[in-house]
PDB file of N, CA and C in Angstrom:
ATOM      1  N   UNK A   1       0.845  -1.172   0.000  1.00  0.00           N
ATOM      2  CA  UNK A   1       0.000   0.000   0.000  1.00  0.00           C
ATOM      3  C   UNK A   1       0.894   1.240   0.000  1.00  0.00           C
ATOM      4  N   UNK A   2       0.526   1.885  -0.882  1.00  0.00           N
ATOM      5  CA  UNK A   2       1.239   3.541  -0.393  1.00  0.00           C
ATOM      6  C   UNK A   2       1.665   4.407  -0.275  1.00  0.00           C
ATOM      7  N   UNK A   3       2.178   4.980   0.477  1.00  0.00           N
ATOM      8  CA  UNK A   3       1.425   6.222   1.390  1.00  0.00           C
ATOM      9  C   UNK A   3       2.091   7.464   0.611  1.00  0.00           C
ATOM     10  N   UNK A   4       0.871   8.096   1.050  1.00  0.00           N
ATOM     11  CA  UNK A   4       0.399   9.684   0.302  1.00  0.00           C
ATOM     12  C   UNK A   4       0.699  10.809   0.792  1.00  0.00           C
ATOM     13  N   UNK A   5       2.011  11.327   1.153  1.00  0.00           N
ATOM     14  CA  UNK A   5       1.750  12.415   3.005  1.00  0.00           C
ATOM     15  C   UNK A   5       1.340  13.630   1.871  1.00  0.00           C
ATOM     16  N   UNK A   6       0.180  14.510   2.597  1.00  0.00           N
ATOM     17  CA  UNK A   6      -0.178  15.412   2.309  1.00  0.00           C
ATOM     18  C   UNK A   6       0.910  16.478   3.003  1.00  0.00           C
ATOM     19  N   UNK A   7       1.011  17.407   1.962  1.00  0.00           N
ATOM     20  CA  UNK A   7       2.135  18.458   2.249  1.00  0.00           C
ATOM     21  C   UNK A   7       1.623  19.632   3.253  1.00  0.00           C
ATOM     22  N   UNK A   8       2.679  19.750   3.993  1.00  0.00           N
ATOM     23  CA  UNK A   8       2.087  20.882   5.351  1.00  0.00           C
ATOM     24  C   UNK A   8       1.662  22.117   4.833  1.00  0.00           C
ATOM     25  N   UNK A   9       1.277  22.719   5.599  1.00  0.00           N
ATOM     26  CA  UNK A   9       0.817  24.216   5.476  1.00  0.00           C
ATOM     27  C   UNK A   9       1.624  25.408   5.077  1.00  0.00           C
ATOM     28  N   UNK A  10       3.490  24.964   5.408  1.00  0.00           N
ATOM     29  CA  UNK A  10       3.999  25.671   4.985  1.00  0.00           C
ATOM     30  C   UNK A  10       4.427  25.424   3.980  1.00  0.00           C
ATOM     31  N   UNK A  11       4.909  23.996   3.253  1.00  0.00           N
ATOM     32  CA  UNK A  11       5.014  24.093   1.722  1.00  0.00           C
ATOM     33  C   UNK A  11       4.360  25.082   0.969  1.00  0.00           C
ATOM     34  N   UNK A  12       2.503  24.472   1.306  1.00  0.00           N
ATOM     35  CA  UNK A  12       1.778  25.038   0.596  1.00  0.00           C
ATOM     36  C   UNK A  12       2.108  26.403   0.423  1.00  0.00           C
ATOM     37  N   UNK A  13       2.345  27.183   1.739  1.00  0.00           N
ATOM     38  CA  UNK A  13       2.213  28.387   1.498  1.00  0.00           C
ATOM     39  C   UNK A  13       3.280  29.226   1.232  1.00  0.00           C
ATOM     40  N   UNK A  14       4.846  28.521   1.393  1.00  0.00           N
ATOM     41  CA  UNK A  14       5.861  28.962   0.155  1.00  0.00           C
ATOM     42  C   UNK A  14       5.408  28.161  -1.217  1.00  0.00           C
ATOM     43  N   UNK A  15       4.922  27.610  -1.383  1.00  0.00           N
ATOM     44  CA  UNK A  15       4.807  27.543  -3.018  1.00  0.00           C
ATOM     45  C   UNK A  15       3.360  28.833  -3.275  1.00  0.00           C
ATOM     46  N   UNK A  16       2.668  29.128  -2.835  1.00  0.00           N
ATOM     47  CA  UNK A  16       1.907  30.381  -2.883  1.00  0.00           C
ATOM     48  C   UNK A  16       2.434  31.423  -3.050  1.00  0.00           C
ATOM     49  N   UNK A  17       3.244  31.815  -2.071  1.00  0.00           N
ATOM     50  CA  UNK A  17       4.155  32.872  -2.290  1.00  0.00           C
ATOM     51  C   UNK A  17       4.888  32.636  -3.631  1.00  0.00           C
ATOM     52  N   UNK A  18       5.765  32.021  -4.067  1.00  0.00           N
ATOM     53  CA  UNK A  18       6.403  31.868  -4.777  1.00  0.00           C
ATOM     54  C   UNK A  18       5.886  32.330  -6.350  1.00  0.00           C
ATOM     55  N   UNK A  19       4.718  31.580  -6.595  1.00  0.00           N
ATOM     56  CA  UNK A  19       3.847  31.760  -7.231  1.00  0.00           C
ATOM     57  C   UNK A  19       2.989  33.348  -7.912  1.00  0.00           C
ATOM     58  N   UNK A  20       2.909  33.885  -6.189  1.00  0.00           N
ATOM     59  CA  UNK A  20       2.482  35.132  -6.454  1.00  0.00           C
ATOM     60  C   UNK A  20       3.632  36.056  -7.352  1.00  0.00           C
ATOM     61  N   UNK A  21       4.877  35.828  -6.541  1.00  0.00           N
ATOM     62  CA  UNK A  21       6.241  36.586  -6.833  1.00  0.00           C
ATOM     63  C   UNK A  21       6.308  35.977  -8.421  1.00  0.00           C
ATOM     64  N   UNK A  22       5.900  35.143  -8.643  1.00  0.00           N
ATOM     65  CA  UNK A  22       6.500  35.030  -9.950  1.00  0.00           C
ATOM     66  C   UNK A  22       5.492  35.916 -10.512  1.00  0.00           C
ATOM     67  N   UNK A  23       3.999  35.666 -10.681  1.00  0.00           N
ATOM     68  CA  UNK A  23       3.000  36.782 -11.273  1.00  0.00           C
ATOM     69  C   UNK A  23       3.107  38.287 -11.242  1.00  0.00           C
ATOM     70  N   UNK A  24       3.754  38.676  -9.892  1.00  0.00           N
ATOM     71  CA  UNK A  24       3.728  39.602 -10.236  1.00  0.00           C
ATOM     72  C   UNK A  24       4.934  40.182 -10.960  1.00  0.00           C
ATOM     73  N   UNK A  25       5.892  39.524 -11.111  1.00  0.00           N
ATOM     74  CA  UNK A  25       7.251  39.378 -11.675  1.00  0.00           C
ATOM     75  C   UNK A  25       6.612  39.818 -13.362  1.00  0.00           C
ATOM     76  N   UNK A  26       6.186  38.732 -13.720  1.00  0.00           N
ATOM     77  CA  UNK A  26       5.795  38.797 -15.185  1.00  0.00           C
ATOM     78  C   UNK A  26       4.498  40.008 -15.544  1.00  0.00           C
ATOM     79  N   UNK A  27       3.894  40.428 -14.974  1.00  0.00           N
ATOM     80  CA  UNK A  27       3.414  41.953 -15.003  1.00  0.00           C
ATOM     81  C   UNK A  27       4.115  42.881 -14.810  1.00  0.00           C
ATOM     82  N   UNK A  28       4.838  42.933 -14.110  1.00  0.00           N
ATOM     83  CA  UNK A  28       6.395  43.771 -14.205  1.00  0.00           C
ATOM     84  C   UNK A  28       7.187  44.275 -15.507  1.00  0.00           C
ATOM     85  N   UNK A  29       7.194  43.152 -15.725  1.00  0.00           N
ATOM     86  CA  UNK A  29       7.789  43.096 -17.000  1.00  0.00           C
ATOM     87  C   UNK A  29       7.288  44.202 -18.179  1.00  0.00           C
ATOM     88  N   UNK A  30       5.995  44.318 -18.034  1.00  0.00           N
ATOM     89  CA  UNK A  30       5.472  44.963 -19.282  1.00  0.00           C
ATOM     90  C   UNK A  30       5.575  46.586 -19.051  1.00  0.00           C
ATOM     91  N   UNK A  31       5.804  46.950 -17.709  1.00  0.00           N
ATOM     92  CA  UNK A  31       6.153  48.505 -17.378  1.00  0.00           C
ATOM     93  C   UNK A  31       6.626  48.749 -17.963  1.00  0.00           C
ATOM     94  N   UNK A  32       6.635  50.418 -18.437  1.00  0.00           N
ATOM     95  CA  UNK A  32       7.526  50.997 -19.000  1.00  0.00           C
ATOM     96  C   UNK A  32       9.415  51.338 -18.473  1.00  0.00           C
ATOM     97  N   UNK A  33      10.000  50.905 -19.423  1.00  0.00           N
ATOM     98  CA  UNK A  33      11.429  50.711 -19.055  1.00  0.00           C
ATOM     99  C   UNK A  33      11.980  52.033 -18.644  1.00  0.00           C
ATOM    100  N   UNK A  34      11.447  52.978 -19.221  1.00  0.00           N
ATOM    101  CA  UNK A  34      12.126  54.356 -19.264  1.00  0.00           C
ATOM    102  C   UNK A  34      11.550  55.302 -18.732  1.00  0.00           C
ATOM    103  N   UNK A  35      10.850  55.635 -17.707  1.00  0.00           N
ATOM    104  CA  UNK A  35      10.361  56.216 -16.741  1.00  0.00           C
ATOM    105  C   UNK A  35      11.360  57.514 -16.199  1.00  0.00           C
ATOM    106  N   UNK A  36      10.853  58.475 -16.288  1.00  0.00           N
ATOM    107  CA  UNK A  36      11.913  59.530 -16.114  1.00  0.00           C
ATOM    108  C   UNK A  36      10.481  60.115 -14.634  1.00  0.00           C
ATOM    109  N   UNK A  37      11.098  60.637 -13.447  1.00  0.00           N
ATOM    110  CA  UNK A  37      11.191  61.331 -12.218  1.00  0.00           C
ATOM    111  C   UNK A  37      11.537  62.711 -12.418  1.00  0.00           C
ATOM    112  N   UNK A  38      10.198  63.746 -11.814  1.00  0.00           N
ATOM    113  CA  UNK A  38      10.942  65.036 -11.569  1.00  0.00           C
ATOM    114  C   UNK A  38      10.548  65.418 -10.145  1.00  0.00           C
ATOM    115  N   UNK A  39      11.759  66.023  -9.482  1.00  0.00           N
ATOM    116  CA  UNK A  39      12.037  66.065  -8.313  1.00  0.00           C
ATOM    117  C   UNK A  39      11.899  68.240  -8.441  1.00  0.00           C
ATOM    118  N   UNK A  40      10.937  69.116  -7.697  1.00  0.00           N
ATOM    119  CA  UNK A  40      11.052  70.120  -7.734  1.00  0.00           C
ATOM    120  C   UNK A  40      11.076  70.551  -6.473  1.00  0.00           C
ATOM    121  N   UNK A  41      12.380  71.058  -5.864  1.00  0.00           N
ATOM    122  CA  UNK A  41      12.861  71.852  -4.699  1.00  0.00           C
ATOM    123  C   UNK A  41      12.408  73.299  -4.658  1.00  0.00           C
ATOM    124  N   UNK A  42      11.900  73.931  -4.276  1.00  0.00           N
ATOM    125  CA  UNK A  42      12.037  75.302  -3.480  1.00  0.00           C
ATOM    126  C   UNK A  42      12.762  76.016  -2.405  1.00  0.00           C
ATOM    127  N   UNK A  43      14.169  76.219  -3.184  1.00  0.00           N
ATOM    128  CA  UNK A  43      14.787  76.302  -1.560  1.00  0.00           C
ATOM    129  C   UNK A  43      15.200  77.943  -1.290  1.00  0.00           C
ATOM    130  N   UNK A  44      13.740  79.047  -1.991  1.00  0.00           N
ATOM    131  CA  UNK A  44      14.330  80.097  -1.979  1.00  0.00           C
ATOM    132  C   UNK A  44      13.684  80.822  -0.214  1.00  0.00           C
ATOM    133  N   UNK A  45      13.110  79.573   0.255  1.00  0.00           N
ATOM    134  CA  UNK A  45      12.313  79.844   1.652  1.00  0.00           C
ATOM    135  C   UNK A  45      13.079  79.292   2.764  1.00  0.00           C
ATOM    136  N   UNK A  46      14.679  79.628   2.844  1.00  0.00           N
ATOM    137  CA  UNK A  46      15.450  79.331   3.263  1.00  0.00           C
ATOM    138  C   UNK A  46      15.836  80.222   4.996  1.00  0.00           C
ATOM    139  N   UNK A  47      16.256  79.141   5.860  1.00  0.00           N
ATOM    140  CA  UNK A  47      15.815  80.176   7.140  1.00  0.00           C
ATOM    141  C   UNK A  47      17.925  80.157   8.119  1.00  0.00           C
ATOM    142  N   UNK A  48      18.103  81.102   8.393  1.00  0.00           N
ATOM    143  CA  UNK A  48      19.681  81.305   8.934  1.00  0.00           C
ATOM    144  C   UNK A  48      19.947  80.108   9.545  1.00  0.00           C
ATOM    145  N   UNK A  49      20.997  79.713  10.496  1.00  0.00           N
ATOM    146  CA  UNK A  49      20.968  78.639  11.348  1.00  0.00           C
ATOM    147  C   UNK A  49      21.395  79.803  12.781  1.00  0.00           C
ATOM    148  N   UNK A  50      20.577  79.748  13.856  1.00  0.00           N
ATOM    149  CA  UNK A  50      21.043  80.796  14.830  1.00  0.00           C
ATOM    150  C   UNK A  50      22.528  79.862  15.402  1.00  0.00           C
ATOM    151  N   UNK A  51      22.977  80.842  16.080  1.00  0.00           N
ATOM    152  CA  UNK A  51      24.132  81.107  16.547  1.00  0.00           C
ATOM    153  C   UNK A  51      24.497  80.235  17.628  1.00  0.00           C
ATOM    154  N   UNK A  52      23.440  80.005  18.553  1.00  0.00           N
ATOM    155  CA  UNK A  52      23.568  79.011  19.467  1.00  0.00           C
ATOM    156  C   UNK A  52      22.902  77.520  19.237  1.00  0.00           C
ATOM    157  N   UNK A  53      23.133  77.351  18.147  1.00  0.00           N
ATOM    158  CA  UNK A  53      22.676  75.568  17.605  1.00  0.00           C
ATOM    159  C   UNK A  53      23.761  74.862  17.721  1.00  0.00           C
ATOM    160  N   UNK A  54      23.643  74.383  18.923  1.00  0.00           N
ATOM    161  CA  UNK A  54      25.346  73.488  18.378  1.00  0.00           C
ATOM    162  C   UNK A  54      25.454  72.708  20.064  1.00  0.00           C
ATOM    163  N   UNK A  55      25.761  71.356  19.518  1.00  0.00           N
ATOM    164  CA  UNK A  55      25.748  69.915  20.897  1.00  0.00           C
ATOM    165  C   UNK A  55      24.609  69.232  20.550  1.00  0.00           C
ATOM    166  N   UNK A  56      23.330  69.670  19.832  1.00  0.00           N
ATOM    167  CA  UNK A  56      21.962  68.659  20.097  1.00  0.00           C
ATOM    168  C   UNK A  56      22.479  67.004  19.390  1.00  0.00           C
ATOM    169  N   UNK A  57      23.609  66.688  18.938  1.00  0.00           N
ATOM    170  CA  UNK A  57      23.351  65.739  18.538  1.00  0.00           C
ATOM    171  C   UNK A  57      23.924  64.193  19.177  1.00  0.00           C
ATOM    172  N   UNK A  58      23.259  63.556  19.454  1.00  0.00           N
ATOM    173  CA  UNK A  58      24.085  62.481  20.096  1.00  0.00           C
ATOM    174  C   UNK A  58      23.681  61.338  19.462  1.00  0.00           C
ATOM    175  N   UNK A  59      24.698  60.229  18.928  1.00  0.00           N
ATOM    176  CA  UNK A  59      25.047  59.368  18.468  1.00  0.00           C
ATOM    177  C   UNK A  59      25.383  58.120  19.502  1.00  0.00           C
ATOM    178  N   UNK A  60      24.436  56.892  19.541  1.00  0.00           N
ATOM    179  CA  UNK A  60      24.888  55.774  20.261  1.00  0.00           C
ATOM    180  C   UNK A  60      25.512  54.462  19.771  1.00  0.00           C
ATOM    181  N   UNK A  61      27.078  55.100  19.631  1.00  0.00           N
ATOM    182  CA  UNK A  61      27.769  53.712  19.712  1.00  0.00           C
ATOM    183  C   UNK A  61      28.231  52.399  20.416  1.00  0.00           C
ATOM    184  N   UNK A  62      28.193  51.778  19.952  1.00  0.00           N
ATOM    185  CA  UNK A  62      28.315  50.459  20.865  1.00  0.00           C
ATOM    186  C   UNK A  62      27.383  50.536  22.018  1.00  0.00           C
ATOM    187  N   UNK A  63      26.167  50.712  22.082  1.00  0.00           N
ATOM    188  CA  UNK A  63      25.350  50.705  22.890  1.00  0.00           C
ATOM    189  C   UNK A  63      25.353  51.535  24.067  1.00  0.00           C
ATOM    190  N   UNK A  64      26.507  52.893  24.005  1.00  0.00           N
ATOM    191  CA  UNK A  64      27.128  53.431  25.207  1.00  0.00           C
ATOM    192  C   UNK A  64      25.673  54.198  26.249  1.00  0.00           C
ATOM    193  N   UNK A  65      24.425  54.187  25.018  1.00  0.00           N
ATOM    194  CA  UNK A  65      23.536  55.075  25.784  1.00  0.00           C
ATOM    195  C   UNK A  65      22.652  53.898  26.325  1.00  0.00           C
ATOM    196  N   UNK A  66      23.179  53.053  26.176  1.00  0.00           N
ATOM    197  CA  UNK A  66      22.241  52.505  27.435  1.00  0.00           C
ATOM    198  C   UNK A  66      22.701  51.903  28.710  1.00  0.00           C
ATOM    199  N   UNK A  67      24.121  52.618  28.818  1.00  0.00           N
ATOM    200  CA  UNK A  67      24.298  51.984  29.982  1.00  0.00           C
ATOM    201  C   UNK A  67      25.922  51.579  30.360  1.00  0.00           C
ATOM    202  N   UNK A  68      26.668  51.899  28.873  1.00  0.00           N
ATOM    203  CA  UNK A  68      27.954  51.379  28.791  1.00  0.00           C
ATOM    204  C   UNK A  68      28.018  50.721  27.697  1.00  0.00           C
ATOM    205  N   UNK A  69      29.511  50.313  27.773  1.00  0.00           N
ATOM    206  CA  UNK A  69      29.738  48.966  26.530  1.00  0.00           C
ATOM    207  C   UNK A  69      28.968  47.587  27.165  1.00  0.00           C
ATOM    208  N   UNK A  70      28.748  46.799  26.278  1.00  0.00           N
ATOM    209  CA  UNK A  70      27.796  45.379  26.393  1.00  0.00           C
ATOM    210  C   UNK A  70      29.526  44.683  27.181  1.00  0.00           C
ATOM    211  N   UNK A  71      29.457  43.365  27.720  1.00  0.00           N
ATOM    212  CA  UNK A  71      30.274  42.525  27.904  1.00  0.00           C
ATOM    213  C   UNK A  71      31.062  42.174  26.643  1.00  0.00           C
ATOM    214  N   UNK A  72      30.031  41.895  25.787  1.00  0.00           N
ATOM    215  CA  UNK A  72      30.150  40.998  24.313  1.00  0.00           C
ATOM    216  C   UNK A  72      31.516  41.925  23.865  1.00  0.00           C
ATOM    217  N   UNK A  73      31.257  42.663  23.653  1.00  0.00           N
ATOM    218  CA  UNK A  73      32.249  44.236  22.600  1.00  0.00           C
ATOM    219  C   UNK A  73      33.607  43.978  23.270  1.00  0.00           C
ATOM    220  N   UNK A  74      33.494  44.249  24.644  1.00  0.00           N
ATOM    221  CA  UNK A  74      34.523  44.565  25.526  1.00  0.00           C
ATOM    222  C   UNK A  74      35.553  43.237  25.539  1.00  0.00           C
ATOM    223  N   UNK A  75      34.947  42.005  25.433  1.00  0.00           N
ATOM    224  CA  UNK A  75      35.719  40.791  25.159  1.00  0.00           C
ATOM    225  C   UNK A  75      36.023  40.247  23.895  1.00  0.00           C
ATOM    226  N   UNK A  76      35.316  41.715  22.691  1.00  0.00           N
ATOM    227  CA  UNK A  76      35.780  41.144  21.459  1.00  0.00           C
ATOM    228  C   UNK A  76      35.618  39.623  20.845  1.00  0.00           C
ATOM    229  N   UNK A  77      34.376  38.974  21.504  1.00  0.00           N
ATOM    230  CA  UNK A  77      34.350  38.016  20.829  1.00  0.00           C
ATOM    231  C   UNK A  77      34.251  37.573  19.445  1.00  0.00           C
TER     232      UNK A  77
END
């Protein structure tokens, strides 16, 4: 006798996916290749930078803002 295993739920549903990606793959295709973008700036509404702007920025490396370096970093594993 035999046996038949019906395929799980996730086969099924990567071969679904897969499927879709390919469809929409091949509708893709028929876009236009040459598509040109226009990008229009106004930058005549332009404002000074005052005088006292300066420190707001902080950057967290190696995790220093939360607390220090991790163990991990510090032993270079």
């Amino acid at each position: 006798m035999a046996s038949c295993k019906v395929p799980s739920c996730g086969v099924l549903l990567l071969l679904f996916f897969i499927g879709t990606c390919f469809l929409f793959q091949c509708f893709a295709a028929e876009v236009e290749v040459n598509q040109t973008a226009r990008l229009l700036v106004d930058a005549s509404q332009g404002r000074p930078m005052p005088e006292t702007l300066f420190g707001i920025f902080f950057e967290e490396i190696n995790h220093a803002g939360a607390g220090g370096l991790w163990a991990e970093l510090v032993s270079n594993r």
